[in-house]
Protein backbone atom coordinates (compact mmCIF):
# COMPACT_ATOMS: atom_id res chain seq x y z
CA UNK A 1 29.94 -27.31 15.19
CA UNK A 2 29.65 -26.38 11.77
CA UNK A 3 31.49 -22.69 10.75
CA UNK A 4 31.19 -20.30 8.09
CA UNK A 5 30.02 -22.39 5.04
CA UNK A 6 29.03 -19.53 2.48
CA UNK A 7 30.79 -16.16 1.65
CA UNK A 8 28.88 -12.91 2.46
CA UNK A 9 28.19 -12.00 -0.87
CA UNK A 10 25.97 -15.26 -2.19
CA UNK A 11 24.88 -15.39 1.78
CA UNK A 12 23.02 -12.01 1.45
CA UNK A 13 22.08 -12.07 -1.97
CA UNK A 14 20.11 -15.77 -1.17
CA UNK A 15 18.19 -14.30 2.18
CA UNK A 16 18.00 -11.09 1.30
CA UNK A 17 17.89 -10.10 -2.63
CA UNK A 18 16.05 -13.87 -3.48
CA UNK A 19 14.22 -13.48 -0.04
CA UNK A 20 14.71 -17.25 0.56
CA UNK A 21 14.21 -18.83 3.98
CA UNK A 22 16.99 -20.00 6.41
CA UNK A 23 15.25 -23.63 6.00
CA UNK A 24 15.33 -22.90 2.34
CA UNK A 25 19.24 -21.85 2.30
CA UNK A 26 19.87 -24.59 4.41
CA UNK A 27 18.63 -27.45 2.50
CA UNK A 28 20.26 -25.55 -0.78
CA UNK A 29 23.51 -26.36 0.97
CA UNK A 30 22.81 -29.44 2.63
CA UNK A 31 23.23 -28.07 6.40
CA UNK A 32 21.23 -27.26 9.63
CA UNK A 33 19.11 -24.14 10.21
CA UNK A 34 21.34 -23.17 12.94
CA UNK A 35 24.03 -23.40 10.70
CA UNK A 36 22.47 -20.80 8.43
CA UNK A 37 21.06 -18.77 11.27
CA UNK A 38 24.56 -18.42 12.55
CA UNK A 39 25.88 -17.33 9.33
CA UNK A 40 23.47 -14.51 9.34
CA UNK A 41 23.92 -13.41 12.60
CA UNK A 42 28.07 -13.42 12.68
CA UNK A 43 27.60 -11.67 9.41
CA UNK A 44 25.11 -9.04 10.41
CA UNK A 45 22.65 -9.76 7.87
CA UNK A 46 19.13 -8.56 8.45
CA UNK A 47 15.96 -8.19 6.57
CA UNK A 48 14.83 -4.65 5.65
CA UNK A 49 11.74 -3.84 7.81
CA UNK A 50 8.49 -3.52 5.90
CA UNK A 51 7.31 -0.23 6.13
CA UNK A 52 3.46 -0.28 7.37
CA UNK A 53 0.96 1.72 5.15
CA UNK A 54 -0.42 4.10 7.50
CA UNK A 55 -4.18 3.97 8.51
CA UNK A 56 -5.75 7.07 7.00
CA UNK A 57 -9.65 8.06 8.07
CA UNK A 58 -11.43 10.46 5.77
CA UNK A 59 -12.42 11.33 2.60
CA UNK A 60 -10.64 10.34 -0.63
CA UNK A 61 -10.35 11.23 -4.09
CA UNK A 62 -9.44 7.98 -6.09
CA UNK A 63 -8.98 8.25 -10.15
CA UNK A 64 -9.91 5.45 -12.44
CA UNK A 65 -9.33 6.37 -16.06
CA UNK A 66 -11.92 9.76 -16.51
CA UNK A 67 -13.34 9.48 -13.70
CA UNK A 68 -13.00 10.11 -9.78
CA UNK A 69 -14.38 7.84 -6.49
CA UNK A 70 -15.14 10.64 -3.75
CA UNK A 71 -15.90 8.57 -1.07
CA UNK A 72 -15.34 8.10 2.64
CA UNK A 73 -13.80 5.34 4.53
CA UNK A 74 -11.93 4.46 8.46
CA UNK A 75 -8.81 3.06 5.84
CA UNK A 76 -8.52 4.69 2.73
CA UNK A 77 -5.59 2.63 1.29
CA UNK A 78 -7.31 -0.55 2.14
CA UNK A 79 -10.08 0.69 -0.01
CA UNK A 80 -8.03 1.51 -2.84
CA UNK A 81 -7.12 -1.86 -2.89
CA UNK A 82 -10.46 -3.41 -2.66
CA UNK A 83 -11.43 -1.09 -5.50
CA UNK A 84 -8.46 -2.34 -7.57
CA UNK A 85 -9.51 -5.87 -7.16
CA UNK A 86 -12.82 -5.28 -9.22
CA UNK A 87 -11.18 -2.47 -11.86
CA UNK A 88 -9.49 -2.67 -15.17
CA UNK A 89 -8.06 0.52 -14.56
CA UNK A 90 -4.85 1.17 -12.41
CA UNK A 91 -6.51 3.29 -9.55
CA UNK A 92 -4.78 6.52 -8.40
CA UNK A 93 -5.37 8.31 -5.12
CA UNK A 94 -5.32 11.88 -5.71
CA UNK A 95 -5.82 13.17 -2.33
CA UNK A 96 -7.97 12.78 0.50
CA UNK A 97 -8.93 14.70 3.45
CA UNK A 98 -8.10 13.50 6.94
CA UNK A 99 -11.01 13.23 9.10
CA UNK A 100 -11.63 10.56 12.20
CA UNK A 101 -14.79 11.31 13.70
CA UNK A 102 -17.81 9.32 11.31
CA UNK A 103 -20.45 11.83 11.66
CA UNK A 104 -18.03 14.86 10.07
CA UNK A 105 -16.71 12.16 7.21
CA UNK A 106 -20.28 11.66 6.18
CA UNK A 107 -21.13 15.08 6.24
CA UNK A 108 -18.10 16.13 4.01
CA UNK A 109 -18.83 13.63 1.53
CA UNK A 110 -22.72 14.31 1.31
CA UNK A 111 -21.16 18.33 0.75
CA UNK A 112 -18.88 17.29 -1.93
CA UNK A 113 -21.37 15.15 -3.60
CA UNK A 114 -23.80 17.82 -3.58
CA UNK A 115 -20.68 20.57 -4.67
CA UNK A 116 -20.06 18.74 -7.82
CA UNK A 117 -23.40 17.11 -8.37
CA UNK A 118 -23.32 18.67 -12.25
CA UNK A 119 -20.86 16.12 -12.99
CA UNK A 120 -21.96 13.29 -11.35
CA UNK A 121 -21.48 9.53 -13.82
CA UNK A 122 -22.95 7.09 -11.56
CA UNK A 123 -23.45 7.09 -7.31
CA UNK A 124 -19.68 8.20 -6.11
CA UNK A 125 -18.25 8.50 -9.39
CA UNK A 126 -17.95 11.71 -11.00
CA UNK A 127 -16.39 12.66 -14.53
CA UNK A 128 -12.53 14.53 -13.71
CA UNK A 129 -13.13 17.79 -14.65
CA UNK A 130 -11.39 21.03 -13.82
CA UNK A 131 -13.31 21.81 -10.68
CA UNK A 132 -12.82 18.70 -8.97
CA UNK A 133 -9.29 18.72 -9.69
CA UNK A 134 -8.66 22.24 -8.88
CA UNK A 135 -9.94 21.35 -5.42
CA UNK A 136 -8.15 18.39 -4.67
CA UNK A 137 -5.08 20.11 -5.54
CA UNK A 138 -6.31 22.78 -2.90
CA UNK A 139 -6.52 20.41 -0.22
């Protein structure tokens, strides 16, 4: 049975600062997986948890250079992140408004819409003006 083979120190800074795998650790040292899973475990070593995004329903201001995306969605950070996919600018999500049920989303967003209709640029983009960002800082 093998024992201890690597020091604490290079131990946690392979699995957890380099983020290798135990079956890539133990092929760097020439030794079983269980080897290196034993390590870990008499050492205490674990992986920070991922935190989860939380699942947000509502509507959402987004930024993009001068402009803002008020829109509605059942996920708003998902969205963000489609809209990222297709943008040259970094996207920022200025606020949003918290709202489950489908029928009330739509109904918000068709109000906003029509509330800042004067500075509409092109279907749920409007130019960032005062107004709109006065609001979302009211929300």
């Amino acid at each position: 049975m093998d024992r201890i083979i690597i020091d604490f120190e290079h131990l946690n800074d392979l699995y957890i600062d380099q983020n290798l795998t135990r079956k890539d650790i133990a092929r760097k040292f020439n030794c079983s997986m269980q080897t290196i899973t034993r390590n870990i475990d008499e050492y205490g070593i674990d992986r920070p948890k991922k935190e989860e995004t939380p699942i947000i329903s509502g509507i959402y201001f987004i930024q993009s250079d001068i402009y803002v995306k008020i829109g509605r969605s059942t996920d708003i950070n998902f969205r963000k992140s489609v809209l990222q996919s297709g943008n040259p600018h970094s996207l920022i999500l200025l606020g949003y408004i918290e709202i489950n049920n489908e029928d009330e989303r739509r109904e918000k967003e068709q109000e906003l819409h029509e509330r800042f209709k004067e500075y509409n640029h092109k279907n749920e983009w409007f130019l960032m003006t005062d107004k709109i960002r006065d609001y979302i800082r009211s929300i």
